[in-house]
Protein backbone atom coordinates (compact mmCIF):
# COMPACT_ATOMS: atom_id res chain seq x y z
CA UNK A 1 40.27 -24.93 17.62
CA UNK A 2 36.70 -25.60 16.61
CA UNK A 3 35.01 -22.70 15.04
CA UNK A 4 30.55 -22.98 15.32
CA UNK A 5 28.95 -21.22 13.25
CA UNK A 6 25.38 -20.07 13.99
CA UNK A 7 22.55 -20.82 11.72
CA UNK A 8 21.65 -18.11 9.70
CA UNK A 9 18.12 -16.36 9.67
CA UNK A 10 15.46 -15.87 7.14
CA UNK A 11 16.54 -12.78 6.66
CA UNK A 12 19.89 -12.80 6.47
CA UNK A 13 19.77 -15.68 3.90
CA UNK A 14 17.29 -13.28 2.04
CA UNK A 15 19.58 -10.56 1.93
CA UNK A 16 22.61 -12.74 1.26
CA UNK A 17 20.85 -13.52 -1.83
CA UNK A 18 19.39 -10.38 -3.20
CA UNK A 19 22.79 -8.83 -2.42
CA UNK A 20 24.50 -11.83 -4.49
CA UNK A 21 22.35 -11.57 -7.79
CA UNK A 22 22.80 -7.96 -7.21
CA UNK A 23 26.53 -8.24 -7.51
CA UNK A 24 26.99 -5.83 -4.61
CA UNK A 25 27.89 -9.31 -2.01
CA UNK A 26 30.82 -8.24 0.04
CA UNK A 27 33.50 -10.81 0.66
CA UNK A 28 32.83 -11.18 4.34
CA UNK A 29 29.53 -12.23 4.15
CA UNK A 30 30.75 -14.41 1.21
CA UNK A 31 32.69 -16.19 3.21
CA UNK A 32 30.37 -16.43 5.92
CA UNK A 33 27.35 -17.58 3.73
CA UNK A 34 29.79 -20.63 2.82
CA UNK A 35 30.50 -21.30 6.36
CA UNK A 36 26.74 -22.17 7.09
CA UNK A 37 25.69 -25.89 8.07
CA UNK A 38 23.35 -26.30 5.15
CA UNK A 39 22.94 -24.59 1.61
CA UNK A 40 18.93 -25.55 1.40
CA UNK A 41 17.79 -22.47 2.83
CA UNK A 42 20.38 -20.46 0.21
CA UNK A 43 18.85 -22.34 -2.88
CA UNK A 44 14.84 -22.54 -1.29
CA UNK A 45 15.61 -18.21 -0.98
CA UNK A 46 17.73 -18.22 -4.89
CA UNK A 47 14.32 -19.78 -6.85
CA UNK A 48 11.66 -17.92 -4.61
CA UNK A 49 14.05 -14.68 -5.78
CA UNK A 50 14.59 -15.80 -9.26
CA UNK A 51 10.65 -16.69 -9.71
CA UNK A 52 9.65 -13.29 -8.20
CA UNK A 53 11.77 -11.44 -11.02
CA UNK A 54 10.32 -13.34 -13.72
CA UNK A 55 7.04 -12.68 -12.13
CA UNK A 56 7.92 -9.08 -12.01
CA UNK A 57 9.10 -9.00 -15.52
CA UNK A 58 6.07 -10.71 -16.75
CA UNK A 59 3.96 -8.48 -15.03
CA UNK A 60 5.56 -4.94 -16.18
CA UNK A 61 5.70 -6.22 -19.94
CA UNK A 62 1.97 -7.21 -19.47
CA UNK A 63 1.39 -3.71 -18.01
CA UNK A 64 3.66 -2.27 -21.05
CA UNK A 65 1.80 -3.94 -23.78
């Protein structure tokens, strides 16, 4: 039997990520991240995340110093 999977949201995808680098990703929604169509919205979401936190960094050590 042929399993179709929906496309995931924005949102979802966001909080797929944030709740991976966070280490707090539980394993159904690990498994179901991998079961998506396409990993471009997963890596597009990963470097907006990742640039934010340096951003964020930069910003509070700017602040600090």
């Amino acid at each position: 039997m042929i399993k179709i999977q929906n496309k995931a949201s924005w949102w979802q995808v966001f909080k797929s990520v944030a709740a991976s680098m966070l280490g707090v990703q539980s394993e159904a929604n690990y498994k179901s991240d991998f079961e998506q169509p396409s990993i471009l919205p997963y890596i597009v979401v990963g470097i907006i995340f990742v640039l934010g936190l340096i951003g964020l960094l930069v910003l509070v050590v700017n602040l600090i110093l």
